[in-house]
N, C-alpha and C. Protein backbone atom coordinates (compact mmCIF):
# COMPACT_ATOMS: atom_id res chain seq x y z
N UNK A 1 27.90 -16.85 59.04
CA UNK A 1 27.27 -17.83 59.90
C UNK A 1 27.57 -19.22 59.35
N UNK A 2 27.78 -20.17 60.36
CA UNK A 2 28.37 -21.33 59.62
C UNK A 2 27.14 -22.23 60.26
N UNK A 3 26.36 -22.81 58.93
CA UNK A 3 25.52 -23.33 59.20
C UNK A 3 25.51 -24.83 59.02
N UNK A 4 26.66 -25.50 58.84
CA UNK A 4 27.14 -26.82 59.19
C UNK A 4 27.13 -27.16 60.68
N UNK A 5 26.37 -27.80 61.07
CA UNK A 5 26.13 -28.07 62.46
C UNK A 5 27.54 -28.57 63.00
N UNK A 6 27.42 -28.55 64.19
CA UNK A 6 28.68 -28.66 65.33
C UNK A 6 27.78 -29.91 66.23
N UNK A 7 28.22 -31.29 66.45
CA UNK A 7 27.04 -31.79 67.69
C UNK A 7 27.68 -31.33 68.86
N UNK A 8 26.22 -31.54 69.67
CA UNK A 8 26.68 -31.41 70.87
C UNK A 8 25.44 -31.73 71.55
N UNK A 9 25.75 -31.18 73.23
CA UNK A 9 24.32 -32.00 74.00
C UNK A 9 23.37 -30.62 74.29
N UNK A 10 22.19 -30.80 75.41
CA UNK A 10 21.87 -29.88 75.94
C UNK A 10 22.17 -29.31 76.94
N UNK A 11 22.47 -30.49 77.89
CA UNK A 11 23.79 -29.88 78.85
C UNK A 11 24.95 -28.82 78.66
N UNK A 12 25.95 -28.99 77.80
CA UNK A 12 26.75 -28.31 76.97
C UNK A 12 26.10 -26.69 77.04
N UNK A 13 25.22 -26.82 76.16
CA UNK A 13 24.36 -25.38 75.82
C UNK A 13 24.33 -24.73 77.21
N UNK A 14 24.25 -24.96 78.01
CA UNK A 14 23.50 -24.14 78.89
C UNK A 14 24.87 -24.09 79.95
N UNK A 15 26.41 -24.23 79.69
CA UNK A 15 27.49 -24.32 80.50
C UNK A 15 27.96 -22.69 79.86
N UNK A 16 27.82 -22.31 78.69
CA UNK A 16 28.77 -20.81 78.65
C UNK A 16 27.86 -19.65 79.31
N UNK A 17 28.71 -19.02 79.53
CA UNK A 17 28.62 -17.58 80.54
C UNK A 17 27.79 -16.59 79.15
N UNK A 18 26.45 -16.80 79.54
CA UNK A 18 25.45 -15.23 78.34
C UNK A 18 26.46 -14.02 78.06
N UNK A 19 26.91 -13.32 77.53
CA UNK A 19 26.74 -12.42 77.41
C UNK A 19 25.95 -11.31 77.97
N UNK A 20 26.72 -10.17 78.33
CA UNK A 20 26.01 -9.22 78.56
C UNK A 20 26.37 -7.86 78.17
N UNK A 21 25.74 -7.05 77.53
CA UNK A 21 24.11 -7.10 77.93
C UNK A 21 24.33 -8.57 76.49
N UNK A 22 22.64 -8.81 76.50
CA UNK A 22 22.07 -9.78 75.19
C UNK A 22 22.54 -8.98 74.09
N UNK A 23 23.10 -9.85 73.33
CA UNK A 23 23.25 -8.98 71.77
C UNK A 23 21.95 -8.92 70.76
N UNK A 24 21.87 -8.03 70.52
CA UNK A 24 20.78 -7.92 69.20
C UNK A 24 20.87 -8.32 67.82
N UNK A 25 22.21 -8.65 67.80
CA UNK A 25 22.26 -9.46 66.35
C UNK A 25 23.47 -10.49 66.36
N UNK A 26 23.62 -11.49 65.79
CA UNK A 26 24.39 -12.45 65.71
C UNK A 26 25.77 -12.30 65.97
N UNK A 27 26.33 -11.88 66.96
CA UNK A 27 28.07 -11.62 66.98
C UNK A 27 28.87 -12.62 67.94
N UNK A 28 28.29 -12.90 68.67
CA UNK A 28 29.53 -14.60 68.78
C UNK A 28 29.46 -15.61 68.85
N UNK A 29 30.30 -16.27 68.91
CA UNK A 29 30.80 -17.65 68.03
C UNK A 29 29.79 -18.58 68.51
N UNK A 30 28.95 -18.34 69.24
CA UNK A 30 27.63 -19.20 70.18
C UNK A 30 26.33 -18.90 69.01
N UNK A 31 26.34 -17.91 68.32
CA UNK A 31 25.53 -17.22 67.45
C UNK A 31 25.54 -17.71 66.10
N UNK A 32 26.72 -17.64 66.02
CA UNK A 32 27.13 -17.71 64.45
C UNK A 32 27.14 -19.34 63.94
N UNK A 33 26.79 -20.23 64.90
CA UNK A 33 27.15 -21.27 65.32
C UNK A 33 25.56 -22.09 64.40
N UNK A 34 25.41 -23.08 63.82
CA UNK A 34 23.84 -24.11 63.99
C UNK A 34 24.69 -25.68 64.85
N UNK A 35 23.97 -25.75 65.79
CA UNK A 35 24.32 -27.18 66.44
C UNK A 35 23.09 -27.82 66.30
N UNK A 36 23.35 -29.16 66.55
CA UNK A 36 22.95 -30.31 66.48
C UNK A 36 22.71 -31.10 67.74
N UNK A 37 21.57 -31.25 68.26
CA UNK A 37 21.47 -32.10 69.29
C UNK A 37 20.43 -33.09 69.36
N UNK A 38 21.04 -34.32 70.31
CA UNK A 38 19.61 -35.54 70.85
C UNK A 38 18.94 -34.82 71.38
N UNK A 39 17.45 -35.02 71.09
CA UNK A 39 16.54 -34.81 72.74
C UNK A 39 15.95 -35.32 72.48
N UNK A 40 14.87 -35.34 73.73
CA UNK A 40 13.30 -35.19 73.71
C UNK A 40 12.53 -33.96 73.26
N UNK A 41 11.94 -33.44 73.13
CA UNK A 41 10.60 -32.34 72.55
C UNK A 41 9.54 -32.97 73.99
N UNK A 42 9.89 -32.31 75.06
CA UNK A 42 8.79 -32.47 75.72
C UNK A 42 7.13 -31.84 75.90
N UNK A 43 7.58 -30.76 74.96
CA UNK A 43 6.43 -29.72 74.57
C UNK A 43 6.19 -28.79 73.38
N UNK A 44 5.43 -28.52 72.99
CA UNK A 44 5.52 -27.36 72.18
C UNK A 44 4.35 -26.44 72.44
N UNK A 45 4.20 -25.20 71.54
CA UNK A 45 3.07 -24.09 71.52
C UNK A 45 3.19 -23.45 70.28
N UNK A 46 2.43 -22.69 69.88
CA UNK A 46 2.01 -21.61 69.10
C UNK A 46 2.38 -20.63 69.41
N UNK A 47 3.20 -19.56 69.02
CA UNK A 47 3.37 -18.41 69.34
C UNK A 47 2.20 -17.20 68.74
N UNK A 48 2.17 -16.29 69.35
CA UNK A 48 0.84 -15.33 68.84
C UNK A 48 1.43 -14.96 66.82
N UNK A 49 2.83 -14.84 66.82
CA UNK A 49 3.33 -14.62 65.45
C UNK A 49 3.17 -15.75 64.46
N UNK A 50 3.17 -17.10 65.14
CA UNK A 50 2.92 -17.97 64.22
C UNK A 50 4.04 -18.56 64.37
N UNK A 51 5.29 -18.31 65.11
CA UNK A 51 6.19 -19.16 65.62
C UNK A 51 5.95 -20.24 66.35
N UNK A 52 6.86 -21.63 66.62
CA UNK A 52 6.46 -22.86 67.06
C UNK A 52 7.58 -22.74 67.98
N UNK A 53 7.54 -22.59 69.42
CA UNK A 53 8.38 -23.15 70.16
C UNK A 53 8.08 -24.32 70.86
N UNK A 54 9.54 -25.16 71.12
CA UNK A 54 9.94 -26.47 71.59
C UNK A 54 10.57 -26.26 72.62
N UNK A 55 10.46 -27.15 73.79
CA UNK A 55 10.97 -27.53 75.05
C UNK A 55 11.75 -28.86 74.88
N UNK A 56 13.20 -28.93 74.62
CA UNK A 56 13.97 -30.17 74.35
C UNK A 56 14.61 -30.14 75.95
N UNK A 57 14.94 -31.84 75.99
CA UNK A 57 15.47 -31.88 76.92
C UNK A 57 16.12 -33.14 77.15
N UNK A 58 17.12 -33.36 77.69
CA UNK A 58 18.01 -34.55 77.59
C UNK A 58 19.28 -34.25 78.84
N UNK A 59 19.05 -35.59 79.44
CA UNK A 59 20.21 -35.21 80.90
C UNK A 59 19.99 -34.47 81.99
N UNK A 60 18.72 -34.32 82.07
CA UNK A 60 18.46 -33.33 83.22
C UNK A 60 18.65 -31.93 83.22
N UNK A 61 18.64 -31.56 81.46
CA UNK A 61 19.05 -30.35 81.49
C UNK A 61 17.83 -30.40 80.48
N UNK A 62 17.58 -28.45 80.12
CA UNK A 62 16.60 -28.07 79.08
C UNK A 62 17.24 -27.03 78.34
N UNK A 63 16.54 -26.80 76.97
CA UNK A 63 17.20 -25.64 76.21
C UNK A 63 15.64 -25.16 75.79
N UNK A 64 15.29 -23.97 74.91
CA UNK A 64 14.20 -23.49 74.42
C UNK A 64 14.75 -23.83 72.50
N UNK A 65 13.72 -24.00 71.61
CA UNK A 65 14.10 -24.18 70.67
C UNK A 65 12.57 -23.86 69.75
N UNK A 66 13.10 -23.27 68.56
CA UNK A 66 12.09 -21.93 67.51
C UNK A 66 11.77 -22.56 66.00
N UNK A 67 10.64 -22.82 65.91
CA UNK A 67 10.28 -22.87 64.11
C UNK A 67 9.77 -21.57 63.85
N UNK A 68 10.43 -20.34 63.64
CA UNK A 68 9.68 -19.09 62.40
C UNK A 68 8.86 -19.08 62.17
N UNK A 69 7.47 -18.77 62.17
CA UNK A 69 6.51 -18.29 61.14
C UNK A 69 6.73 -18.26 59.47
N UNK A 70 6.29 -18.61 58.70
CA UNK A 70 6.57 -18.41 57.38
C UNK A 70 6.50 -16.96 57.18
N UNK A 71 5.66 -16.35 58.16
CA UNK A 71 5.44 -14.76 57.63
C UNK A 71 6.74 -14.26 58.00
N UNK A 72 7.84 -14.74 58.85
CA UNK A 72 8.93 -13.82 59.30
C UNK A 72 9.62 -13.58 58.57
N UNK A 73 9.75 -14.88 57.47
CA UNK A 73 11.21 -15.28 56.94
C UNK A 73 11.02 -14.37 55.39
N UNK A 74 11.84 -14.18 54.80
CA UNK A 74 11.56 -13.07 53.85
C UNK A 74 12.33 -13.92 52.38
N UNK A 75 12.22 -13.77 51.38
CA UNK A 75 12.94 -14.42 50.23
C UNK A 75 14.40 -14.41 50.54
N UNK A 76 14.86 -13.28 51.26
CA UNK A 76 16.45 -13.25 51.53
C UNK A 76 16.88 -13.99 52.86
N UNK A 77 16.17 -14.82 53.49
CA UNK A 77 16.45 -15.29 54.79
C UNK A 77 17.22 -16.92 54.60
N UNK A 78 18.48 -16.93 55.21
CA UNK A 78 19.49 -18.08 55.28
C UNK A 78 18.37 -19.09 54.88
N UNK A 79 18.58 -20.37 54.80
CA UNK A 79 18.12 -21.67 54.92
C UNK A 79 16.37 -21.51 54.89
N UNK A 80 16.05 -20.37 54.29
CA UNK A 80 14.44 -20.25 53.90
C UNK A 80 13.74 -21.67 53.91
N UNK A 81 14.24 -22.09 52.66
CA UNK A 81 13.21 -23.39 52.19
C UNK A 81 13.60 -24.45 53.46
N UNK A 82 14.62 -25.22 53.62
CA UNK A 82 15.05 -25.70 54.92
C UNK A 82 14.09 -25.56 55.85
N UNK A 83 14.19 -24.32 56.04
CA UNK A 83 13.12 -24.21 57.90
C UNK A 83 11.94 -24.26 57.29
N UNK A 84 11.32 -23.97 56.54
CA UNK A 84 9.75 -24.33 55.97
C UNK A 84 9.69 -25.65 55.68
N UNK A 85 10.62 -26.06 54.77
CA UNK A 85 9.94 -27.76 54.64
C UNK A 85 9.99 -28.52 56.33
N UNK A 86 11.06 -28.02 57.13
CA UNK A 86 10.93 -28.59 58.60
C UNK A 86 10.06 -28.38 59.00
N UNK A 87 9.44 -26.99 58.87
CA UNK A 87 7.87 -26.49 59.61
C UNK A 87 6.90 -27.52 58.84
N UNK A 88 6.54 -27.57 57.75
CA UNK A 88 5.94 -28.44 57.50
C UNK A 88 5.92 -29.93 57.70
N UNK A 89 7.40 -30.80 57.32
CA UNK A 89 6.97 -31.89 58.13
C UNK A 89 7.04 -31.78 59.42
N UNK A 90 7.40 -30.98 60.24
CA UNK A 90 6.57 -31.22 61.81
C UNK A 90 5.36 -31.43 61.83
N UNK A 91 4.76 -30.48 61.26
CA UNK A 91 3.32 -30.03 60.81
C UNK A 91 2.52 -31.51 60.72
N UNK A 92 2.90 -31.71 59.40
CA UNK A 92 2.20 -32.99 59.16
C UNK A 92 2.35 -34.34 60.04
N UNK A 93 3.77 -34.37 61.03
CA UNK A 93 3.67 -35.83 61.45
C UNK A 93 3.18 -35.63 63.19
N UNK A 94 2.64 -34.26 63.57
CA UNK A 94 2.72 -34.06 64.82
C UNK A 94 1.45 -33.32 65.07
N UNK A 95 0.94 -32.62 63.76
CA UNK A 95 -0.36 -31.86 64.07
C UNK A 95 -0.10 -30.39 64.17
N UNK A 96 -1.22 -29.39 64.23
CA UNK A 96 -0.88 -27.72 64.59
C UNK A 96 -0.58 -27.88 66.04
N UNK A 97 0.26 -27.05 66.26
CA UNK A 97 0.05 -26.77 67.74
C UNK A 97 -0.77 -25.30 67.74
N UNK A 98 -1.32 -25.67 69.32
CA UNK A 98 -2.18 -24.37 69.56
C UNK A 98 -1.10 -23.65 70.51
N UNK A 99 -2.60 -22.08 70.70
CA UNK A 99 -1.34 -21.77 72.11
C UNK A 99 -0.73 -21.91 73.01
N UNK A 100 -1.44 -22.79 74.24
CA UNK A 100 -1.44 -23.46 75.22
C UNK A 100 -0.20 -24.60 75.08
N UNK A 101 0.64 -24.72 75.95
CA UNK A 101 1.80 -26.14 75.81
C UNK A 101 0.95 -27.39 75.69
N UNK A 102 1.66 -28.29 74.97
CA UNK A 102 0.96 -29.43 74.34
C UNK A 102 2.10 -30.13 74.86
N UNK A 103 1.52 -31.56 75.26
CA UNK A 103 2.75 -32.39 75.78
C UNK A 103 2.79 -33.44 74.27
N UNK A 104 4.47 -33.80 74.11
CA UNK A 104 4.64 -34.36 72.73
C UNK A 104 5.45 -35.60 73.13
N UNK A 105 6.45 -35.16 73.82
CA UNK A 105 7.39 -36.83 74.04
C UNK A 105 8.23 -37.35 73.43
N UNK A 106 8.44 -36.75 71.79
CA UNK A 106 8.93 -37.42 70.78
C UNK A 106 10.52 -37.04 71.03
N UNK A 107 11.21 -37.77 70.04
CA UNK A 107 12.95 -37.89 70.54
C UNK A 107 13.33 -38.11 68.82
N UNK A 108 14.40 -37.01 68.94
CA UNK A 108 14.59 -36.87 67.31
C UNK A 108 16.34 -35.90 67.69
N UNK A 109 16.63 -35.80 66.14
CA UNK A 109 17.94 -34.96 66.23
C UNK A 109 16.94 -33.46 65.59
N UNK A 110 17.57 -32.64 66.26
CA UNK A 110 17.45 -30.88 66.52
C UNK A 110 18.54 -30.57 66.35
N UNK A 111 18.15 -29.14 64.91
CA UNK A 111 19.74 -28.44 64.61
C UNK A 111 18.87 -26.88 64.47
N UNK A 112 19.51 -26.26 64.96
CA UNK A 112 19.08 -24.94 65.39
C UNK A 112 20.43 -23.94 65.11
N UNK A 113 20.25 -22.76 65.25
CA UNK A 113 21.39 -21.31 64.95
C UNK A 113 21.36 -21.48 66.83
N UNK A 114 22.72 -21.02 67.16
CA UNK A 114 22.51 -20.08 68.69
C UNK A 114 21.92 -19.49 68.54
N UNK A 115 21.09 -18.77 69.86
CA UNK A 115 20.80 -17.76 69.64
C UNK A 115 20.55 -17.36 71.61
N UNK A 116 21.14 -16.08 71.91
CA UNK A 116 20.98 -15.84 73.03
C UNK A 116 19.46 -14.95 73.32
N UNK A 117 18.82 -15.33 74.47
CA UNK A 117 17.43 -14.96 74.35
C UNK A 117 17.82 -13.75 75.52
N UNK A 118 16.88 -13.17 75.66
CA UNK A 118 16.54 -11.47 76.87
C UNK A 118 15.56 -12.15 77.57
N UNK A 119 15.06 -13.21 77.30
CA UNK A 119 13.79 -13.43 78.10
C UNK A 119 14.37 -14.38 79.50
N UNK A 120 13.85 -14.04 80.68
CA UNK A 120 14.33 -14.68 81.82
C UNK A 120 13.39 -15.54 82.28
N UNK A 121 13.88 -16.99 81.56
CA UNK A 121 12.97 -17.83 81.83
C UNK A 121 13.11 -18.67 83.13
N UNK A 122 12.72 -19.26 83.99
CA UNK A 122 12.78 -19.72 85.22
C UNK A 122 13.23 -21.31 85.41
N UNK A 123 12.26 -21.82 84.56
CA UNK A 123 11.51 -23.48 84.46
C UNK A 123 11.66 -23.91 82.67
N UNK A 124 12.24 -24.90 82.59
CA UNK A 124 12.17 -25.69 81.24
C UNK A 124 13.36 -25.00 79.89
N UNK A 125 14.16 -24.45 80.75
CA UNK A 125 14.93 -23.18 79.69
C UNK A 125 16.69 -23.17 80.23
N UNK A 126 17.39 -23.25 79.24
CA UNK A 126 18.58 -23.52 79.34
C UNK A 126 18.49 -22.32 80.61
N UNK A 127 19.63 -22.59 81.80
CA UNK A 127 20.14 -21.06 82.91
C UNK A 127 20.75 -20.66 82.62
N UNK A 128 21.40 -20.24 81.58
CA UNK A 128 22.20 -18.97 80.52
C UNK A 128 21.68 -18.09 79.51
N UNK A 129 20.51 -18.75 79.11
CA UNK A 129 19.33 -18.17 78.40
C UNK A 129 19.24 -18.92 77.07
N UNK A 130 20.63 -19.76 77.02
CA UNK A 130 20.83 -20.41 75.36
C UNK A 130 19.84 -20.99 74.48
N UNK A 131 19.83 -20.43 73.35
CA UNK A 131 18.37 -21.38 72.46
C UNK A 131 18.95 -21.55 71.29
N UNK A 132 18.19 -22.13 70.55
CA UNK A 132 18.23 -22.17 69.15
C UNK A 132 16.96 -22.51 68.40
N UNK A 133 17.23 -21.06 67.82
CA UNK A 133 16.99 -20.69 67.33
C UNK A 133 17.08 -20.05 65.66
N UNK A 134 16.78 -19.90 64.84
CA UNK A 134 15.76 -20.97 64.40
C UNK A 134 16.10 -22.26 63.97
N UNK A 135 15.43 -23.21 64.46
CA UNK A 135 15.64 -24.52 63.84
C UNK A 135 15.64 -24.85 62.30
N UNK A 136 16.29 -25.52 62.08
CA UNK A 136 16.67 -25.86 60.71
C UNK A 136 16.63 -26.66 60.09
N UNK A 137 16.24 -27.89 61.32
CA UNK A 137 16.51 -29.32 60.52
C UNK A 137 15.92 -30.54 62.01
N UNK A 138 14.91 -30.86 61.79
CA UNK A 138 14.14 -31.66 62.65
C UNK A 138 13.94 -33.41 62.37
N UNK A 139 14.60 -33.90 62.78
CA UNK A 139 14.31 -35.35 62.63
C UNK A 139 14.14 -36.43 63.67
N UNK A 140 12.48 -36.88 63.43
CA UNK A 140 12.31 -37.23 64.68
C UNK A 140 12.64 -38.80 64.28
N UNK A 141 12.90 -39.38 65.60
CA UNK A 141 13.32 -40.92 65.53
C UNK A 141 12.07 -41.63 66.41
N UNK A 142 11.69 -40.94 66.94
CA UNK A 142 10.50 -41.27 67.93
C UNK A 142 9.19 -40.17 68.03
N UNK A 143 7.97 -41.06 68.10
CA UNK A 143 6.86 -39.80 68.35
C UNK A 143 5.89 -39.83 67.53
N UNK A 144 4.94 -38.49 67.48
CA UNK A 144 3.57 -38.21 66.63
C UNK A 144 3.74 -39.42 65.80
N UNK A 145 3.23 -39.08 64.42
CA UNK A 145 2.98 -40.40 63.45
C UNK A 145 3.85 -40.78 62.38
């Protein structure tokens, strides 16, 4: 996995053809991939696991985007400390999120793994299914405190 980011937009993300079926583990080059993008964070939530998902969006387009749970990530997991110190300063400059979507607004650079999702989302979600997942590296330029 090459975890040197690639930039790119959110538009972009959501132009390649999914795969099918969804792969279950990291096998192409959309996967293996961490990019880098502008957005907005128009939202976030709590996941029941303790995951943080983000609603980025920039250009009239949207992607879905993942902070881990600390409980997921295991001593052997890529960029461990990375995505925790990100979970944490989110944490601290933005607040917990609960379950319910929280409107946020803030505009920062987002670097995330591909990751192709199974979930068929309708509204606010790349139309190829594209995410990234897990985020890795959060820097906001705008927003919370």
């Amino acid at each position: 996995m090459r975890l040197h980011p690639r930039q790119t937009t959110i538009h972009a993300l959501g132009k390649p053809v999914a795969p099918h079926p969804t792969p279950r583990r990291r096998r192409t080059a959309y996967q293996r991939q961490a990019w880098n993008v502008v957005a907005q964070i128009t939202q976030f939530r709590l996941f029941p696991d303790g995951s943080i998902e983000f609603v980025l969006y920039d250009d009239n387009s949207y992607v879905r985007a993942g902070l881990p749970s600390p409980r997921c990530l295991t001593r052997g997991s890529r960029a461990r400390r990375t995505i925790l110190a990100t979970r944490a300063r989110f944490l601290a400059r933005c607040g917990d999120p609960k379950p319910g979507w929280q409107d946020l607004g803030a505009v920062g650079y987002v670097t995330g793994v591909g990751f192709w999702s199974s979930r068929h989302l309708t509204s606010q979600a790349s139309p190829n299914g594209a995410e990234l997942q897990p985020v890795t590296s959060l820097r906001l330029i705008v927003g919370c405190r």
